[in-house]
Every structure is written in C-alpha cells, then in structure tokens.
C-alpha atoms as a PDB file:
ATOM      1  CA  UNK A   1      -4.797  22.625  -9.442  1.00  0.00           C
ATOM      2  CA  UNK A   2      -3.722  22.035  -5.449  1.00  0.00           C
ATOM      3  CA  UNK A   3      -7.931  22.556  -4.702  1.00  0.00           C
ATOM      4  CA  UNK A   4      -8.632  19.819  -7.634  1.00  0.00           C
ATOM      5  CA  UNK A   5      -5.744  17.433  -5.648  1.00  0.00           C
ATOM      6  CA  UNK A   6      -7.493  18.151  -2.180  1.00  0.00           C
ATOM      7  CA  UNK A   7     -10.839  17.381  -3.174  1.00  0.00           C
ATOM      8  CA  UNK A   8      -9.222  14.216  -4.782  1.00  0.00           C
ATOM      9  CA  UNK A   9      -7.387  13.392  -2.080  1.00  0.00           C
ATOM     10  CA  UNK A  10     -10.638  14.108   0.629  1.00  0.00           C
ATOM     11  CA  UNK A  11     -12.231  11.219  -1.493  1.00  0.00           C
ATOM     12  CA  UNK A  12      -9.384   8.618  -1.338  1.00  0.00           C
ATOM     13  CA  UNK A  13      -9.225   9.452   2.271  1.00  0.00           C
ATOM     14  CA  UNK A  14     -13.102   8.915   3.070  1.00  0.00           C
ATOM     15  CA  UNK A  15     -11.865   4.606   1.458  1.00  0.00           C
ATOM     16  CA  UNK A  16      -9.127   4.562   3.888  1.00  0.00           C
ATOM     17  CA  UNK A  17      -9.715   4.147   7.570  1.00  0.00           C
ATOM     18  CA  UNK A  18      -6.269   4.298   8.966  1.00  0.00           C
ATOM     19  CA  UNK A  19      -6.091   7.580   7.753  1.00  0.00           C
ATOM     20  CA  UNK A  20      -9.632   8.695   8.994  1.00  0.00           C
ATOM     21  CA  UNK A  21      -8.533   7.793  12.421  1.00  0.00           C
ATOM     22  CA  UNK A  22      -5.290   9.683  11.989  1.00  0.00           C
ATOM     23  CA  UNK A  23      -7.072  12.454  11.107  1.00  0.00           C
ATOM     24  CA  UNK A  24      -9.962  12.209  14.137  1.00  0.00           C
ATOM     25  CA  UNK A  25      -7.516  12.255  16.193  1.00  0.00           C
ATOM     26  CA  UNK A  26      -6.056  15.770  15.388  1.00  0.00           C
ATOM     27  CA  UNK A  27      -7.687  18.245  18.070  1.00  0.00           C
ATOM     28  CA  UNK A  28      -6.289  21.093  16.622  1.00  0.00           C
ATOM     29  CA  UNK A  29      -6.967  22.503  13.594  1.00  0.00           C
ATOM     30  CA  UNK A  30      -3.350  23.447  12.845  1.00  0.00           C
ATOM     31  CA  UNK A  31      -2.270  20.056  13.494  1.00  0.00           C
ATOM     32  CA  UNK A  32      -5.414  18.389  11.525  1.00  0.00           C
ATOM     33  CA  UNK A  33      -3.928  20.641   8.399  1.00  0.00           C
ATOM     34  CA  UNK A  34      -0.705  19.256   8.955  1.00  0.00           C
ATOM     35  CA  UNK A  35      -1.686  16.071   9.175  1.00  0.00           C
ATOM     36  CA  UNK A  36      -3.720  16.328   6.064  1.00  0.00           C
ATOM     37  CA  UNK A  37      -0.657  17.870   4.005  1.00  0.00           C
ATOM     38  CA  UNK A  38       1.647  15.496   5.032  1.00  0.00           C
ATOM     39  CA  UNK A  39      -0.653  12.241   4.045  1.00  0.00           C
ATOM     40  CA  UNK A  40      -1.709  14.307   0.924  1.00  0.00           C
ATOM     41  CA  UNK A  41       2.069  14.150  -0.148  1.00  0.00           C
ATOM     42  CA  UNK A  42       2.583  10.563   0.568  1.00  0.00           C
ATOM     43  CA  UNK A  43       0.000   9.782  -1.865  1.00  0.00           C
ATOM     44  CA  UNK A  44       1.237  12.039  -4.388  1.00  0.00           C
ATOM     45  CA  UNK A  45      -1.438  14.917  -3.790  1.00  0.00           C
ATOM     46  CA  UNK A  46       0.000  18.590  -3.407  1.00  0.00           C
ATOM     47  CA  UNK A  47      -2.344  21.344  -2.175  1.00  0.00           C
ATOM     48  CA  UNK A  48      -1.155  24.113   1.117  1.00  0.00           C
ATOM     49  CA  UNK A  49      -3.122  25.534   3.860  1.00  0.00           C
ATOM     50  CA  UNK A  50      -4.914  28.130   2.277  1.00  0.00           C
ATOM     51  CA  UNK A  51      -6.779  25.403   0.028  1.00  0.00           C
ATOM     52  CA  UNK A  52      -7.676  23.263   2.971  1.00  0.00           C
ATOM     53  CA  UNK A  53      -8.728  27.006   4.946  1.00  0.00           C
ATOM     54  CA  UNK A  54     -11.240  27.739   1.051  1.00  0.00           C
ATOM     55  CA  UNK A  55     -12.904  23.970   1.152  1.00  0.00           C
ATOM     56  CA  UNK A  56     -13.587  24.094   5.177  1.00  0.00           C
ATOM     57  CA  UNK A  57     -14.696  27.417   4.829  1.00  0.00           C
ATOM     58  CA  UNK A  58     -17.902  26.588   1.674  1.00  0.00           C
ATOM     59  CA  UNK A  59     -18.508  23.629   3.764  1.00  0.00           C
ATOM     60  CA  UNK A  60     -19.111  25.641   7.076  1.00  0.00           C
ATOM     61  CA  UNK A  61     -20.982  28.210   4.846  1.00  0.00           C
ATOM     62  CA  UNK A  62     -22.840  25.191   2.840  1.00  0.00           C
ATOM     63  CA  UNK A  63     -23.430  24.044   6.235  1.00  0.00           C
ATOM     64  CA  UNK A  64     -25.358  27.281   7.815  1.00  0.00           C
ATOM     65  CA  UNK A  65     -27.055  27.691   5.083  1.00  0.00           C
ATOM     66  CA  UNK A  66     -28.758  24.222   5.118  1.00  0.00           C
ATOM     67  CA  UNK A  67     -30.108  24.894   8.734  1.00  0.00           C
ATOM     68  CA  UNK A  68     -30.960  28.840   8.352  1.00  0.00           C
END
C-alpha cells in the first residue's frame, strides 16, 4: 500500500510547484527522501525510505535501458 501512496503522492506533487521547488532544492539524496516523507504525511500519504529507494531504482533501470 505505502508504494500505491508514493506513486499517488509523486503525481499530486508534479500539480504543485511549491513543493517541486522544495524538493529541487534537496542536494542530497537523504535529505530529498526526507523531504519527500515529510510532505507525503502532510497530505495524508504514508510510504518509508525503502519505497522511495524501489521507485528511484525501476526508474534509473527504466532509464538505462531506454538509451542501451
């Protein structure tokens, strides 16, 4: 259920551009995940670390595999 919220959540986010900015301006990827937990919660979405680590993961992978 938390990967269902995060993928949820990743599409409210792309409609909101205070929280796009927010999130740009995370250079770290620890404090990007943060970030995204904490604004997940404030709009009612629940999903940890290790779901965030999964999605970024197939997109990297979705990624190489595009340009190979």
């Amino acid at each position: 259920m938390s990967r269902e919220n995060l993928e949820a959540f990743r599409d409210l986010v792309w409609e909101d551009e205070a929280a796009l900015n927010r999130l740009r301006l995370a250079t770290e990827r620890s404090g990007f995940e943060a970030l995204l937990i904490e604004l997940g919660q404030a709009a009612g979405y629940e999903f940890d670390r290790s779901d965030i680590s999964l999605i970024m993961r197939e997109n990297h992978l979705a990624w190489l595999q595009r340009w190979a």
